[in-house]
C-alpha atoms as a PDB file:
ATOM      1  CA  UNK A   1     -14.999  -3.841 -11.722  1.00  0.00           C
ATOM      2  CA  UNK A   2     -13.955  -0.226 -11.268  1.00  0.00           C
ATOM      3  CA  UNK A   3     -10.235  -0.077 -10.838  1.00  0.00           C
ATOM      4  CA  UNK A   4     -10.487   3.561 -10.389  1.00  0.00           C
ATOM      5  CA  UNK A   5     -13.277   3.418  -7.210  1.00  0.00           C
ATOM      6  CA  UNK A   6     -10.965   0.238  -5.534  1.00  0.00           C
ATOM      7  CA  UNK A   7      -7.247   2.541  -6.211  1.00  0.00           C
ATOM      8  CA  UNK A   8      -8.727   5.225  -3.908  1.00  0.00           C
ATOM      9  CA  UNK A   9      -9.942   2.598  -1.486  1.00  0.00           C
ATOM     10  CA  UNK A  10      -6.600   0.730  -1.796  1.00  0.00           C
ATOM     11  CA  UNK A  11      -4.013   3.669  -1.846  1.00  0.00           C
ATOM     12  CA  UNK A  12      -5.224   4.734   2.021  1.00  0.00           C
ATOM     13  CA  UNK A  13      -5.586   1.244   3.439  1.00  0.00           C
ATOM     14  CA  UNK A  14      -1.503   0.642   1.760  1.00  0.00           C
ATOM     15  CA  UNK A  15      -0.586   3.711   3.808  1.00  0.00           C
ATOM     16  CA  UNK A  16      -2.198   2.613   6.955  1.00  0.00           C
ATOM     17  CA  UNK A  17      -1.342  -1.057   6.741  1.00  0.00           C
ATOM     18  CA  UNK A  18       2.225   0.319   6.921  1.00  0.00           C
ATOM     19  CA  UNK A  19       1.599   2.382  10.035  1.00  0.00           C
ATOM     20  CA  UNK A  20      -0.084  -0.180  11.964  1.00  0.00           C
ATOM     21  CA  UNK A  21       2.951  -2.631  10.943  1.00  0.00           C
ATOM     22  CA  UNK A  22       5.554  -0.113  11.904  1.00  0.00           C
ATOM     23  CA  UNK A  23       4.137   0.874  14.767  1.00  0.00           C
ATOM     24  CA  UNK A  24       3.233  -2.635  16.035  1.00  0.00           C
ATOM     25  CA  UNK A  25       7.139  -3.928  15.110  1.00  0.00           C
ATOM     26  CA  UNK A  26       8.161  -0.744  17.049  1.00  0.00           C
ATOM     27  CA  UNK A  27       6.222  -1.777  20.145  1.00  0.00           C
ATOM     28  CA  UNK A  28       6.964  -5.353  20.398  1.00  0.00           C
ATOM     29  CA  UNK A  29      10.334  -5.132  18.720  1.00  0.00           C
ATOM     30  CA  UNK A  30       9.643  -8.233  16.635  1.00  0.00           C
ATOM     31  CA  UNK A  31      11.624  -6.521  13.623  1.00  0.00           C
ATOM     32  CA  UNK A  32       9.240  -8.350  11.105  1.00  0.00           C
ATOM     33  CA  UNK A  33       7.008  -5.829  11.451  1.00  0.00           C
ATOM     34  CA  UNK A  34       9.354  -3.515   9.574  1.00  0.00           C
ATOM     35  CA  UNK A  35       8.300  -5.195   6.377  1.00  0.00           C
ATOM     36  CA  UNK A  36       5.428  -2.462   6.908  1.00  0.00           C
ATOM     37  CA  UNK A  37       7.875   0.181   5.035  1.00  0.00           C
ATOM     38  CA  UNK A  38       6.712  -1.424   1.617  1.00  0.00           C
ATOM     39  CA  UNK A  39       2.941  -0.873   1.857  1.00  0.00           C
ATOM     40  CA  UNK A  40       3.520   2.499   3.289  1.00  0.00           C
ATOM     41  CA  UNK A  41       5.986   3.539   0.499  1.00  0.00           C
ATOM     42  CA  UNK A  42       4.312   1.958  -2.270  1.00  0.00           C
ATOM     43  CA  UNK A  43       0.750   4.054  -1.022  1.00  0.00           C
ATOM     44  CA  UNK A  44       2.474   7.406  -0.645  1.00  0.00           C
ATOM     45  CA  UNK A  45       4.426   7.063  -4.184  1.00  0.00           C
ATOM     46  CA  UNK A  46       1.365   6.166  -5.491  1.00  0.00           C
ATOM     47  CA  UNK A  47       2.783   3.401  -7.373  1.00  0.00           C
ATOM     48  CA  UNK A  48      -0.247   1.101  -8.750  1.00  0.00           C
ATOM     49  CA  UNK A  49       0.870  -2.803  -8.686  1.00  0.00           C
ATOM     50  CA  UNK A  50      -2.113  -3.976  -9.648  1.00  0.00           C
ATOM     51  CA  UNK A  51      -1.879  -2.152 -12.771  1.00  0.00           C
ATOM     52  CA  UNK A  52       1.677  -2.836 -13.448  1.00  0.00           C
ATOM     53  CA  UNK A  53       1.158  -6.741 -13.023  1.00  0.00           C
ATOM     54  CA  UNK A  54      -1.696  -6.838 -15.002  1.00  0.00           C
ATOM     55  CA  UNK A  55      -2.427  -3.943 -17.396  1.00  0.00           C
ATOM     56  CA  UNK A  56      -5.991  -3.480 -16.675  1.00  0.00           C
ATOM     57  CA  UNK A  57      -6.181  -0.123 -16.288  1.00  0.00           C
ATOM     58  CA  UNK A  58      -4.680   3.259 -17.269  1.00  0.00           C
ATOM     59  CA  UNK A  59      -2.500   5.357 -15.313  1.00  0.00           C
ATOM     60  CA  UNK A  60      -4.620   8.538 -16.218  1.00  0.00           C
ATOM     61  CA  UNK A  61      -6.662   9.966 -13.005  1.00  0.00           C
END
C-alpha cells in the first residue's frame, strides 16, 4: 500500500467532502452539516491523520 499515491487522492476528496457538507447544511439549514469545517480544514492544512494515528509513513513529500 502506497500511502503517498492514497494522501494525494485523500487530501482533495477531505477538501471537497467539506464543501459538499457546508454547502448542503447551508441549503437545508440542518446545522449538522457544519461538521463539514473539519474535513475541509484538516485537507487544506494538510494535516495527515492517518499518519499521526498510526506512524506508517513519513511526513517527507
Amino acid at each position: 500500500m502506497d500511502i503517498v499515491k492514497i494522501e494525494k487522492i485523500c487530501r482533495p476528496l477531505r477538501i471537497v467532502v467539506g464543501l459538499i457538507l457546508i454547502v448542503a447544511a447551508f441549503l437545508t439549514g440542518t446545522t449538522w452539516l457544519y461538521i463539514g469545517i473539519l474535513p475541509l480544514f484538516v485537507g487544506i492544512m494538510g494535516w495527515r491523520p492517518f499518519c499521526k494515528f498510526t506512524g506508517k509513513c513519513s511526513f517527507k513529500e
